[in-house]
N, C-alpha and C. Protein backbone atom coordinates (compact mmCIF):
# COMPACT_ATOMS: atom_id res chain seq x y z
N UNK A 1 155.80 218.08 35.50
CA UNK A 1 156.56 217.22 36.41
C UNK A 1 155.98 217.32 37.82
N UNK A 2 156.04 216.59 38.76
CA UNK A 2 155.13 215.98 39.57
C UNK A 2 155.91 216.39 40.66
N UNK A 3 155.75 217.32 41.80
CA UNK A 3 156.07 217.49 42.95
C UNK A 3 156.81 216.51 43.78
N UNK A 4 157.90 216.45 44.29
CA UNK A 4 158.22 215.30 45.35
C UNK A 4 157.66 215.54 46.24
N UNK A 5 157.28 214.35 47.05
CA UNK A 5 156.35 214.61 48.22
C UNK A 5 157.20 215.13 49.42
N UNK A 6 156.94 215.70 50.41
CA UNK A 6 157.46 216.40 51.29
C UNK A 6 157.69 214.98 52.46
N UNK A 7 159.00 215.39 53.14
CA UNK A 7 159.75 214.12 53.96
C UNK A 7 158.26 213.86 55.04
N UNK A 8 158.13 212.86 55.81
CA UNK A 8 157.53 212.42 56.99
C UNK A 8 157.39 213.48 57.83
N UNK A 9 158.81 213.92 58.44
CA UNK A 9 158.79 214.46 59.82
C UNK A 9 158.15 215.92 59.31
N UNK A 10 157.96 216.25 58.16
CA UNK A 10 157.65 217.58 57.42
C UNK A 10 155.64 217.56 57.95
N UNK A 11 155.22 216.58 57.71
CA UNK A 11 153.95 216.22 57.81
C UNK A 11 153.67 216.00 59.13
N UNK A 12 154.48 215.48 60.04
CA UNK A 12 153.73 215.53 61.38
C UNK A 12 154.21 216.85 62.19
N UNK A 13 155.06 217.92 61.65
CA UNK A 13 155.23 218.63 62.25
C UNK A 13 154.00 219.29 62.00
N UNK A 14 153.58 219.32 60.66
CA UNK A 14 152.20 220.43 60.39
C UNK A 14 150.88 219.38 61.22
N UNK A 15 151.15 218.53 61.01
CA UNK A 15 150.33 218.00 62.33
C UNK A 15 150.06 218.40 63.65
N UNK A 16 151.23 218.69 64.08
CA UNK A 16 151.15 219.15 65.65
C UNK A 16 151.17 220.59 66.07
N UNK A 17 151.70 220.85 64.58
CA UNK A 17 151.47 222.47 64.94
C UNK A 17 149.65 223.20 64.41
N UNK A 18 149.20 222.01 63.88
CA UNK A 18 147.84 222.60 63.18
C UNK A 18 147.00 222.17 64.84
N UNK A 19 147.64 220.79 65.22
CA UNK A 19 146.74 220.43 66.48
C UNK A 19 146.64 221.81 67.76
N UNK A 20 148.14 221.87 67.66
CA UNK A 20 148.71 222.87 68.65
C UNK A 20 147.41 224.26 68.39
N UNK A 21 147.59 224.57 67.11
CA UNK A 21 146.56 225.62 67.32
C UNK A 21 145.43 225.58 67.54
N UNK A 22 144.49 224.57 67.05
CA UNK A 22 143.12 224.14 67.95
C UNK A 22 143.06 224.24 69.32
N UNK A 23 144.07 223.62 69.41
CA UNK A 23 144.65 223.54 71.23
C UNK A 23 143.97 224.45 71.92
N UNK A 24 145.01 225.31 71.73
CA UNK A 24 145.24 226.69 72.43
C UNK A 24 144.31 227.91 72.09
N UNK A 25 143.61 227.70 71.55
CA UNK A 25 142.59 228.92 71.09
C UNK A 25 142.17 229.20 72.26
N UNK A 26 141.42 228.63 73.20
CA UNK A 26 141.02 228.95 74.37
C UNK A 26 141.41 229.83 75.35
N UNK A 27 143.16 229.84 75.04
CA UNK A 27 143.48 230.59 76.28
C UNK A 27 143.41 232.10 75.50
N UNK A 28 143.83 233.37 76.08
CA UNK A 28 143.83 234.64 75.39
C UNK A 28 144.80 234.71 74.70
N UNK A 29 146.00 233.91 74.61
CA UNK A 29 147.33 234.78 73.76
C UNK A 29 148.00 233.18 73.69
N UNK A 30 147.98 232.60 72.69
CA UNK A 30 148.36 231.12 72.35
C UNK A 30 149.45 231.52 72.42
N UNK A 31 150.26 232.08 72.18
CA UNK A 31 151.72 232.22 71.85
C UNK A 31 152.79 232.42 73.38
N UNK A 32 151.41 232.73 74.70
CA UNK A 32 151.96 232.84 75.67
C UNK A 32 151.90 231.67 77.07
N UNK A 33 151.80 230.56 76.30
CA UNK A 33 151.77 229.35 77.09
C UNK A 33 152.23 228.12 76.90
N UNK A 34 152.54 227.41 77.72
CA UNK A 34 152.93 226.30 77.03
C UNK A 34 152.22 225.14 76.65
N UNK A 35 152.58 224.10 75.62
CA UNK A 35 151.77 223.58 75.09
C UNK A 35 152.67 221.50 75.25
N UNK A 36 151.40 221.14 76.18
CA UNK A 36 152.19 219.66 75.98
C UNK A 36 151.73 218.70 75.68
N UNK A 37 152.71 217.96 74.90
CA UNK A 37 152.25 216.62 74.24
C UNK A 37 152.73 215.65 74.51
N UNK A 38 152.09 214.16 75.25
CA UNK A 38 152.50 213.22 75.75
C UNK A 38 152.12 211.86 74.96
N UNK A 39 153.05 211.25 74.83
CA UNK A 39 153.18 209.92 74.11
C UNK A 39 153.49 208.43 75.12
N UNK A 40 152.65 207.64 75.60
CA UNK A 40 152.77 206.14 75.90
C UNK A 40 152.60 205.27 74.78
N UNK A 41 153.50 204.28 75.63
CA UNK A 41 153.97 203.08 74.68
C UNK A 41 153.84 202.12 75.84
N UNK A 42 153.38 200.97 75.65
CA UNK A 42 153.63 199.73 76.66
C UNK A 42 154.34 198.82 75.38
N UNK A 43 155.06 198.01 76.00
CA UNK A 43 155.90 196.94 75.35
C UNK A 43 155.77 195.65 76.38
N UNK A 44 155.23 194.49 75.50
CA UNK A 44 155.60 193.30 76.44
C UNK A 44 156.33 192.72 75.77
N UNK A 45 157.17 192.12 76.96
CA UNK A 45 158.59 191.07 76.78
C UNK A 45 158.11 189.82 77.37
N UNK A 46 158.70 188.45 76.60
CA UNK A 46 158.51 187.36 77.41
C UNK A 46 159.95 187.42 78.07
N UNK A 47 159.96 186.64 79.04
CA UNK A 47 161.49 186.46 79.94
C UNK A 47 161.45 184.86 79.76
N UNK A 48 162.92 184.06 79.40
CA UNK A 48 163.43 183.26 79.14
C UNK A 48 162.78 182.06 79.60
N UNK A 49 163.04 180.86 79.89
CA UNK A 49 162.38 180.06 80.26
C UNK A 49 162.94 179.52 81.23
N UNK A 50 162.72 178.84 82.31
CA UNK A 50 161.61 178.17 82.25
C UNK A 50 160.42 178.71 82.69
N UNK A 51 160.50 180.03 83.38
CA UNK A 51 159.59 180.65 83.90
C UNK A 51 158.38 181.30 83.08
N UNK A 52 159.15 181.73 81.49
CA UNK A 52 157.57 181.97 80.81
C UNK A 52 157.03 182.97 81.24
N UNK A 53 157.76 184.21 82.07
CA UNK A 53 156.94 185.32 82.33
C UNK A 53 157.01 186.04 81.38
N UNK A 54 155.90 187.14 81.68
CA UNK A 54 155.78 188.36 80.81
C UNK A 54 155.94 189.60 81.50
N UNK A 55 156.54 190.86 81.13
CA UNK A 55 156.42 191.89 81.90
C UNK A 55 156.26 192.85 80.74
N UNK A 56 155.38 193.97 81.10
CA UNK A 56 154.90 195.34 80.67
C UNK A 56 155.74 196.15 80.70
N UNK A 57 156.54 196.91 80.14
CA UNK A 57 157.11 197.48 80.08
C UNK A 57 156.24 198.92 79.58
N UNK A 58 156.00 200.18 80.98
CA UNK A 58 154.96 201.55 80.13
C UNK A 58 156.18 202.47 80.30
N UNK A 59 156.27 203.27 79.24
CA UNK A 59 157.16 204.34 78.95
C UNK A 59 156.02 205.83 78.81
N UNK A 60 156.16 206.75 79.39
CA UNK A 60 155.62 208.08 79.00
C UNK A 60 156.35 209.31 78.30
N UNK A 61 156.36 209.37 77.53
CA UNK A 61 157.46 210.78 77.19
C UNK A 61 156.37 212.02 77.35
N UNK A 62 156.69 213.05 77.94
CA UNK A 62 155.86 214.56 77.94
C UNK A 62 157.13 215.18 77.27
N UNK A 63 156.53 216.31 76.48
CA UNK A 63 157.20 217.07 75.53
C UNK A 63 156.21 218.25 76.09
N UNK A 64 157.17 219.35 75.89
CA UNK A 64 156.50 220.84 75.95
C UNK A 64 156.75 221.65 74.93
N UNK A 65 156.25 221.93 73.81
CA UNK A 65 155.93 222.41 72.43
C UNK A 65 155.82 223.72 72.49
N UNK A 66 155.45 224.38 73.81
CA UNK A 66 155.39 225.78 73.57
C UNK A 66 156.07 226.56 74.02
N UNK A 67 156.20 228.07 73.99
CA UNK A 67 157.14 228.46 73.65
C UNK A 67 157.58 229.33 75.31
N UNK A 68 156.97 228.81 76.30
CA UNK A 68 157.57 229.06 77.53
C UNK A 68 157.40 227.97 78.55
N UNK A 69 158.19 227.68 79.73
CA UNK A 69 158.25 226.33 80.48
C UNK A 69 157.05 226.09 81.18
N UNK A 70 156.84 224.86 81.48
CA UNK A 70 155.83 224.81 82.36
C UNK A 70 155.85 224.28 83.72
N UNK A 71 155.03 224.82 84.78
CA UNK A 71 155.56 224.37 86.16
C UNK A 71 154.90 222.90 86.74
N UNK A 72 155.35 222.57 87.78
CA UNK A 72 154.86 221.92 88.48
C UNK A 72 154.10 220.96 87.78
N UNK A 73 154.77 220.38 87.16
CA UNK A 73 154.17 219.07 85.95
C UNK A 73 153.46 217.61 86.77
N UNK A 74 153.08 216.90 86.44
CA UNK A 74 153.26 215.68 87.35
C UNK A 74 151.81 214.86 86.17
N UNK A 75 152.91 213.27 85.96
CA UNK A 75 151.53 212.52 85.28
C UNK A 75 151.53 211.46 86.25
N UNK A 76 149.91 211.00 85.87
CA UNK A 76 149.35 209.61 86.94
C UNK A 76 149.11 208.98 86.08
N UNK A 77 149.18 207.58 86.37
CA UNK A 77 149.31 206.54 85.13
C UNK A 77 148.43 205.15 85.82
N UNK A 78 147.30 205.78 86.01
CA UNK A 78 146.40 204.62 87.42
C UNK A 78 145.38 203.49 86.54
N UNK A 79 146.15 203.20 85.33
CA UNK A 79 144.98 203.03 84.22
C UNK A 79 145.31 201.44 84.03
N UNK A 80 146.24 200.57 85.38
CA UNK A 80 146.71 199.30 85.40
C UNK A 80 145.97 198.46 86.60
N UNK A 81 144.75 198.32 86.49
CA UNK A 81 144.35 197.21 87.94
C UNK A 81 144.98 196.65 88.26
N UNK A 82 145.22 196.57 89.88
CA UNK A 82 145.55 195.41 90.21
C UNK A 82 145.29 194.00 90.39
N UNK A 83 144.15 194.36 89.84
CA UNK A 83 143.28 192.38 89.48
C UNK A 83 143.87 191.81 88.44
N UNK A 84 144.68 192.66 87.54
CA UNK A 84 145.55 192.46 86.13
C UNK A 84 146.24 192.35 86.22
N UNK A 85 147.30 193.04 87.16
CA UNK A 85 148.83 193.47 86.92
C UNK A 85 149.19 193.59 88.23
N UNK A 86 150.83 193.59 88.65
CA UNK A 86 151.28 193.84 89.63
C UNK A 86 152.31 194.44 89.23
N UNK A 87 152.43 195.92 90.03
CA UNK A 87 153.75 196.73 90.01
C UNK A 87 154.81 195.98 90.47
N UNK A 88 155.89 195.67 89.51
CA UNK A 88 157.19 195.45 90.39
C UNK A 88 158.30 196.35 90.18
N UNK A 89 158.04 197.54 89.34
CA UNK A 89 159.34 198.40 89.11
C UNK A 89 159.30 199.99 89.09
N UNK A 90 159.43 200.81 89.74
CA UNK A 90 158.88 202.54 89.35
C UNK A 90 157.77 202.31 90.27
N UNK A 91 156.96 203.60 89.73
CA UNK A 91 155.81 204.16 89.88
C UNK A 91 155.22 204.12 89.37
N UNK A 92 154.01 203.90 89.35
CA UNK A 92 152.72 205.39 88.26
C UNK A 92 152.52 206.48 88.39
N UNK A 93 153.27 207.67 89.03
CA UNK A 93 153.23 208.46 88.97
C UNK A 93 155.05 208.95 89.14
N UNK A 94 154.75 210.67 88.43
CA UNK A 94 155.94 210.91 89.00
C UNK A 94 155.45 213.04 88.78
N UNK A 95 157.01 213.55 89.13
CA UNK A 95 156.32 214.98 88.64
C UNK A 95 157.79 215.20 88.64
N UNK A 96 157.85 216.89 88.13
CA UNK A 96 159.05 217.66 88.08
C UNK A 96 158.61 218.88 88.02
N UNK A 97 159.45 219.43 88.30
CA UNK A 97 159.30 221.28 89.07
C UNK A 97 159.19 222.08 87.74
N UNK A 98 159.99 221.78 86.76
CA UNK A 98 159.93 222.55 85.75
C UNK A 98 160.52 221.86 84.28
N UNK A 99 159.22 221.87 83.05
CA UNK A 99 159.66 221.75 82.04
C UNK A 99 159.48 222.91 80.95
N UNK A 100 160.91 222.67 80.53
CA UNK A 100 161.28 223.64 79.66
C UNK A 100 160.76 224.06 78.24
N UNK A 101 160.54 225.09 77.83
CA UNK A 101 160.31 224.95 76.20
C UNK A 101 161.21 224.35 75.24
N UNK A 102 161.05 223.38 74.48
CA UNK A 102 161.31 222.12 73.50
C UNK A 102 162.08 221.30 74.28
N UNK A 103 161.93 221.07 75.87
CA UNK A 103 162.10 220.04 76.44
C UNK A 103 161.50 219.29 76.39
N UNK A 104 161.72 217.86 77.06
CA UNK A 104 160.64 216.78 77.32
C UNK A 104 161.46 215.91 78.16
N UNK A 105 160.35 214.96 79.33
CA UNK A 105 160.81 214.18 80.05
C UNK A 105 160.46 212.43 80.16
N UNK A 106 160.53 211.63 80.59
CA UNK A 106 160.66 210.38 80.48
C UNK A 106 160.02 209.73 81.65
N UNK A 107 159.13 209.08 81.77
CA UNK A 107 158.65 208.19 83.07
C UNK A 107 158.54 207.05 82.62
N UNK A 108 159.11 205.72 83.46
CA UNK A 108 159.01 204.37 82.80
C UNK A 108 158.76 203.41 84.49
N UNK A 109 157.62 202.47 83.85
CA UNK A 109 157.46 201.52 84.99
C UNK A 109 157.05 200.29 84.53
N UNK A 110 157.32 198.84 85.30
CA UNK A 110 157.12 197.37 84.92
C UNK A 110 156.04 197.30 85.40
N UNK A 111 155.29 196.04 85.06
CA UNK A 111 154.25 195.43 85.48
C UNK A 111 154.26 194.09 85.03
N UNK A 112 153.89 193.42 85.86
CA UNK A 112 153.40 191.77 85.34
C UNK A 112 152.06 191.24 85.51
N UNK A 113 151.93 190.93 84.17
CA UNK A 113 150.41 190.82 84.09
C UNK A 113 149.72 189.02 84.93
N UNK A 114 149.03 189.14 85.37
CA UNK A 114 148.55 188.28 86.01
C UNK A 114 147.39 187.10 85.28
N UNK A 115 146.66 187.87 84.34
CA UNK A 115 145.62 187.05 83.56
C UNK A 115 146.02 187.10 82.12
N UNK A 116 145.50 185.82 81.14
CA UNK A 116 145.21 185.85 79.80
C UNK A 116 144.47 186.99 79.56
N UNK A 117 144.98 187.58 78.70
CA UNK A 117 144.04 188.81 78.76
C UNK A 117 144.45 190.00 77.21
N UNK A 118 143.01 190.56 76.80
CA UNK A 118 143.57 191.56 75.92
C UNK A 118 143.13 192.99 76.29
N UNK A 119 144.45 193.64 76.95
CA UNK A 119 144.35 194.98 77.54
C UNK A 119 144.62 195.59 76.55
N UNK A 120 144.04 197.09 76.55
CA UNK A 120 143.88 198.57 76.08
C UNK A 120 144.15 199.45 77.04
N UNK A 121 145.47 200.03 77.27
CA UNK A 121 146.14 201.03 78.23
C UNK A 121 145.15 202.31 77.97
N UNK A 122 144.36 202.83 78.80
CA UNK A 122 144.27 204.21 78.62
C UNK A 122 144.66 205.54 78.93
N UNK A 123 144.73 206.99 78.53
CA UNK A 123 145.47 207.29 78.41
C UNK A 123 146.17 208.40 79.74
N UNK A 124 147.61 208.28 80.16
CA UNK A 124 147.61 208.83 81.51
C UNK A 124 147.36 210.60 81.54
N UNK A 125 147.45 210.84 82.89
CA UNK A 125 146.54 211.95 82.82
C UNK A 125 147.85 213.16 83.69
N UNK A 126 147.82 213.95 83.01
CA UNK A 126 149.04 214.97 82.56
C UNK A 126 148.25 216.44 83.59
N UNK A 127 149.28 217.25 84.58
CA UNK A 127 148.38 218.27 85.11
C UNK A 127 149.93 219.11 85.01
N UNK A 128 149.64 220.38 84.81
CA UNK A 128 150.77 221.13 85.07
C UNK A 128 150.22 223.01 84.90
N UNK A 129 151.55 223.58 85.76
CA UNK A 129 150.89 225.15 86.17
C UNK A 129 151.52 225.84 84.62
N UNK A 130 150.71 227.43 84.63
CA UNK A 130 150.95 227.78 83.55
C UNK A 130 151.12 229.36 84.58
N UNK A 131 152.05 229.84 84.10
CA UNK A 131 152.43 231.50 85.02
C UNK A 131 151.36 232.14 85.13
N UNK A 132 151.09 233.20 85.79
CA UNK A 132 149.85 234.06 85.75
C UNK A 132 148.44 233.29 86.34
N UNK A 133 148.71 231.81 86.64
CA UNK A 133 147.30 231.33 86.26
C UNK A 133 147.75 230.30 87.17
N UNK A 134 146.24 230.75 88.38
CA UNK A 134 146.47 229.75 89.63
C UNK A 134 146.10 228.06 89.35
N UNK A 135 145.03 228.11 88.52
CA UNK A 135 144.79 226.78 88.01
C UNK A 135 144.96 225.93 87.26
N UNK A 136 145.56 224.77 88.19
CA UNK A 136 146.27 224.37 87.03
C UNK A 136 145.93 223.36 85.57
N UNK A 137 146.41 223.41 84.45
CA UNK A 137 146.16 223.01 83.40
C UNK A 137 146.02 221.45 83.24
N UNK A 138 145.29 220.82 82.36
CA UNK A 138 145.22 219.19 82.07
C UNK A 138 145.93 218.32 80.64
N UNK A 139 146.32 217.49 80.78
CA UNK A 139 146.31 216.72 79.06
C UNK A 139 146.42 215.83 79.84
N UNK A 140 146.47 214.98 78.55
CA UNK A 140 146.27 213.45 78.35
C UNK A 140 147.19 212.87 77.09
N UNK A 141 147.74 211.70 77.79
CA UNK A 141 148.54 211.08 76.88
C UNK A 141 147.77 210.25 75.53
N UNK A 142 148.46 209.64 74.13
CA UNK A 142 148.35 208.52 74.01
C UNK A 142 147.62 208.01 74.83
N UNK A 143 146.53 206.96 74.16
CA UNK A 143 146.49 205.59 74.39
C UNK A 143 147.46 204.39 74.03
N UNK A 144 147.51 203.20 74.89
CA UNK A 144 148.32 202.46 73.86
C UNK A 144 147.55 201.54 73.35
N UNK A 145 148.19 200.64 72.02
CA UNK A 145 148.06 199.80 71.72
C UNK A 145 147.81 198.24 72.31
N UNK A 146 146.78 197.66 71.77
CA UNK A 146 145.96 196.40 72.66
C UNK A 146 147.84 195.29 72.90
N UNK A 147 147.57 194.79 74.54
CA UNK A 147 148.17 194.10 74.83
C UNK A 147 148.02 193.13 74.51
N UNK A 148 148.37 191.90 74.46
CA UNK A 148 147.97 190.41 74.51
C UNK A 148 148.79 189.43 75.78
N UNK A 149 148.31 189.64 76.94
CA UNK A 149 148.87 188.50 78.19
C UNK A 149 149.13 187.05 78.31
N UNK A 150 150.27 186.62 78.51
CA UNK A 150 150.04 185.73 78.69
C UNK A 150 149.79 184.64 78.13
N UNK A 151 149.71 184.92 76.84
CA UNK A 151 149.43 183.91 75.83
C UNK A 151 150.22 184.36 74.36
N UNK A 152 150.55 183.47 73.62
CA UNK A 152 151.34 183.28 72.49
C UNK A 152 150.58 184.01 71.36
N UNK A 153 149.65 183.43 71.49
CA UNK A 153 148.60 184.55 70.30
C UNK A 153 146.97 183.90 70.84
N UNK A 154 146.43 185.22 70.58
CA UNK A 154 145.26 185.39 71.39
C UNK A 154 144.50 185.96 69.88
N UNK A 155 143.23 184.59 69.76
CA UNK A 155 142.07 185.56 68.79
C UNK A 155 141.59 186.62 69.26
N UNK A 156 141.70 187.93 68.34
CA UNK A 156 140.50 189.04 68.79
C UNK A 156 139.55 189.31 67.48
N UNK A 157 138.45 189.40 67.89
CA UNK A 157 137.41 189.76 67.21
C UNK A 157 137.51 191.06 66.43
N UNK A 158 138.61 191.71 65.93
CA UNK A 158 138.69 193.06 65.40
C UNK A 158 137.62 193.95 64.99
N UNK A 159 136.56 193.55 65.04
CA UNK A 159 135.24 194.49 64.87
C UNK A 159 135.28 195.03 66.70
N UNK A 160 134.80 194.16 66.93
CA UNK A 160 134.77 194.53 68.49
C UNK A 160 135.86 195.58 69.20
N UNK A 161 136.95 195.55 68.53
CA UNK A 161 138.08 196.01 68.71
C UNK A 161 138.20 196.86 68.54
N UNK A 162 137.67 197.17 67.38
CA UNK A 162 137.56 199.01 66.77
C UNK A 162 136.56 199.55 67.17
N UNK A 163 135.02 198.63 67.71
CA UNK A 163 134.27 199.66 68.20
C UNK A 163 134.62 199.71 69.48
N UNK A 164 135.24 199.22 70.39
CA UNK A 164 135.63 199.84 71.72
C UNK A 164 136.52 200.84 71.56
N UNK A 165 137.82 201.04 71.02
CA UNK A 165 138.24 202.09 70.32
C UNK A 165 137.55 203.46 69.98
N UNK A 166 136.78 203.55 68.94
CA UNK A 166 136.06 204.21 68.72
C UNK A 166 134.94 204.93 69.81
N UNK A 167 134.29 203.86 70.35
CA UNK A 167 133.39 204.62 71.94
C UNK A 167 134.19 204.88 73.01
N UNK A 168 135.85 204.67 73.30
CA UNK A 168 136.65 205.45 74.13
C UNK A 168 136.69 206.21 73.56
N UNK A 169 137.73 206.56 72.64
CA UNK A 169 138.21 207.89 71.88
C UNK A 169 137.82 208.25 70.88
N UNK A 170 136.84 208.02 70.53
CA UNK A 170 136.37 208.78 69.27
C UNK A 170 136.64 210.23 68.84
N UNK A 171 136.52 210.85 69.35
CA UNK A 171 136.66 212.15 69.61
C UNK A 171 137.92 212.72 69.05
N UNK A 172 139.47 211.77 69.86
CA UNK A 172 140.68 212.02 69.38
C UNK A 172 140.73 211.63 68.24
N UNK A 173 140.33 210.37 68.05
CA UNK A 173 140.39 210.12 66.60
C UNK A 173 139.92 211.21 65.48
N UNK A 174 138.85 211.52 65.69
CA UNK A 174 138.22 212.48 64.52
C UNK A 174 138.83 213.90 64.39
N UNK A 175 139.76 214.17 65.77
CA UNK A 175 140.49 215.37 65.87
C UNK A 175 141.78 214.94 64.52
N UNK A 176 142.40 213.81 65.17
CA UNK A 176 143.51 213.55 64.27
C UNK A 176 143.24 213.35 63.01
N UNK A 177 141.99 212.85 62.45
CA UNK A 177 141.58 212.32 61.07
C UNK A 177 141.51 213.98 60.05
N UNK A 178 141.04 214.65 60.62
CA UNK A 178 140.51 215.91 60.34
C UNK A 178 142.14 216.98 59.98
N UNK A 179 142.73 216.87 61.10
CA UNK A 179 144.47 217.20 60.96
C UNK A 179 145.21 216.72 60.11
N UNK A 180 145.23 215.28 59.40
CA UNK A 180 145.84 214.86 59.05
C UNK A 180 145.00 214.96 57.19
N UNK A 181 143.40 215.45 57.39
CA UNK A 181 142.74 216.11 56.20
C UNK A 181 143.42 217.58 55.93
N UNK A 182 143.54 218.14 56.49
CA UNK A 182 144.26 219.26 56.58
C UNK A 182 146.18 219.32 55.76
N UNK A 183 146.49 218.20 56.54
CA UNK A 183 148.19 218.57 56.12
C UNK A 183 148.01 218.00 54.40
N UNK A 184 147.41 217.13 54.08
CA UNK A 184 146.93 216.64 53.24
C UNK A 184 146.67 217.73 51.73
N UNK A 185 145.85 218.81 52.59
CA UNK A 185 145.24 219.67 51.46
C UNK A 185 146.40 220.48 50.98
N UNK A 186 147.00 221.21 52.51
CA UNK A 186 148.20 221.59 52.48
C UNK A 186 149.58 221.25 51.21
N UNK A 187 149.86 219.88 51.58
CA UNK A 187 150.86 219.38 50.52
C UNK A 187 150.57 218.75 49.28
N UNK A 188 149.18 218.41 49.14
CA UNK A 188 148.91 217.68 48.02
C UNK A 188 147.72 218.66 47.21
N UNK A 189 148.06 219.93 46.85
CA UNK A 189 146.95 220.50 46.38
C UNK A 189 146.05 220.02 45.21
N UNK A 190 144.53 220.15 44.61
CA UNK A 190 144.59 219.67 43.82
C UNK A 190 145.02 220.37 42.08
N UNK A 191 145.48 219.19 41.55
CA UNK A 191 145.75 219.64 39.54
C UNK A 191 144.56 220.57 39.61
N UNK A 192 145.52 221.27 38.30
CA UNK A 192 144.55 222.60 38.00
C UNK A 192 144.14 221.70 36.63
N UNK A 193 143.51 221.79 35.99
CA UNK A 193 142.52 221.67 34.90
C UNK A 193 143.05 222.50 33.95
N UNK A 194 144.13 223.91 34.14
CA UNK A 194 144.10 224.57 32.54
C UNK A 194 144.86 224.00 31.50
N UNK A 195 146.16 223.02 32.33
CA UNK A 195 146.73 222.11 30.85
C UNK A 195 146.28 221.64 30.43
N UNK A 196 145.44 220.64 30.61
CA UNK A 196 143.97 220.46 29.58
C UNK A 196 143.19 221.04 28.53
N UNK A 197 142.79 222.49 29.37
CA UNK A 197 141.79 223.15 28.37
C UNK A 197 142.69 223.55 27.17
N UNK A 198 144.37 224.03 27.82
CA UNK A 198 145.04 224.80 26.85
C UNK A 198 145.47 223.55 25.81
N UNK A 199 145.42 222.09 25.76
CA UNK A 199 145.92 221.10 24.89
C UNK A 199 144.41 221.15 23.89
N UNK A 200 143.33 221.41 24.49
CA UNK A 200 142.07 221.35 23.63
C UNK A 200 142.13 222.25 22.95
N UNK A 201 142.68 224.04 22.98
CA UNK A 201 142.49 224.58 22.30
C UNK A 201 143.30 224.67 21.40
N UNK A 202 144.35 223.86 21.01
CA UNK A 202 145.42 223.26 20.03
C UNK A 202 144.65 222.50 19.52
């Protein structure tokens, strides 16, 4: 009888905790720092008519995964030209004095995009202190997902699409591909071969 497969959230936890440990190898004592992971999302909305606008909606969530707080946090989110877009709501940036272990915090700002256009948000850039240690630490969010401005539906060339993808982040990608080889081996081990041999020797 055939294993049930293990729930979703079961799999990305061994995800983030297999990432988490790559992570942190670097520092001397993984277990004594904190560890953060940041997720963007942009969402566009059209607004009613007759006006036909569009606005961007970027959300950041930072999460701190490890197992003590971290100081003096602060993300920049400078990854919106203004030849593209115009701020009309928030910031791109923000900070907070202290996040907690299995806390996480929230930054959200509008934009209205100015051109037809197919944007690729890249990803904002995360700095925060770690105790003991004057210098301070880096991450990086998510990327998001390609926008489409301004227009109802916009052809994209999807080859083109994935290799710009790929020559930004390649890197993350092959981190995650490799993690997600991992949880893989983890839950899906492979069949053993002896019910077999033992039905042959019947």
């Amino acid at each position: 009888m055939r294993a049930a497969a293990p729930p979703p959230i079961i799999l990305i936890a061994t995800i983030f905790a297999a990432v988490s440990i790559s992570s942190t190898a670097a520092f001397a004592r993984s277990d004594t720092v904190p560890f953060i992971l940041a997720h963007k999302k942009a969402t566009l909305t059209k607004l009613h008519r007759p006006s036909d606008e569009q606005r961007v909606s970027v959300t950041i969530d930072i999460y701190n995964s490890g197992p003590i707080p971290a100081y003096d946090v602060s993300v920049v989110d400078d990854t919106w030209p203004s030849e593209i877009f115009d701020l009309i709501t928030g910031n791109t940036s923000n900070s907070w004095k202290t996040l907690e272990s299995g806390s996480y915090v929230s930054h959200s700002f509008e934009l209205v995009p100015k051109w037809r256009t197919v944007y690729l948000g890249a990803p904002a850039f995360i700095k925060f202190r770690v105790p003991l240690k004057s210098k301070f630490q880096e991450a990086y969010s998510t990327p998001t997902l390609a926008i489409h401005t301004l227009a109802d539906e916009v052809k994209t060339d999807k080859l083109q699409l994935v290799k710009k993808l790929l020559a930004n982040y390649g890197s993350h990608i092959s981190v995650i591909l490799i993690v997600g080889a991992f949880a893989h081996i983890i839950f899906f081990p492979p069949k053993s071969n002896s019910g077999n041999v033992n039905k042959k020797q019947h």
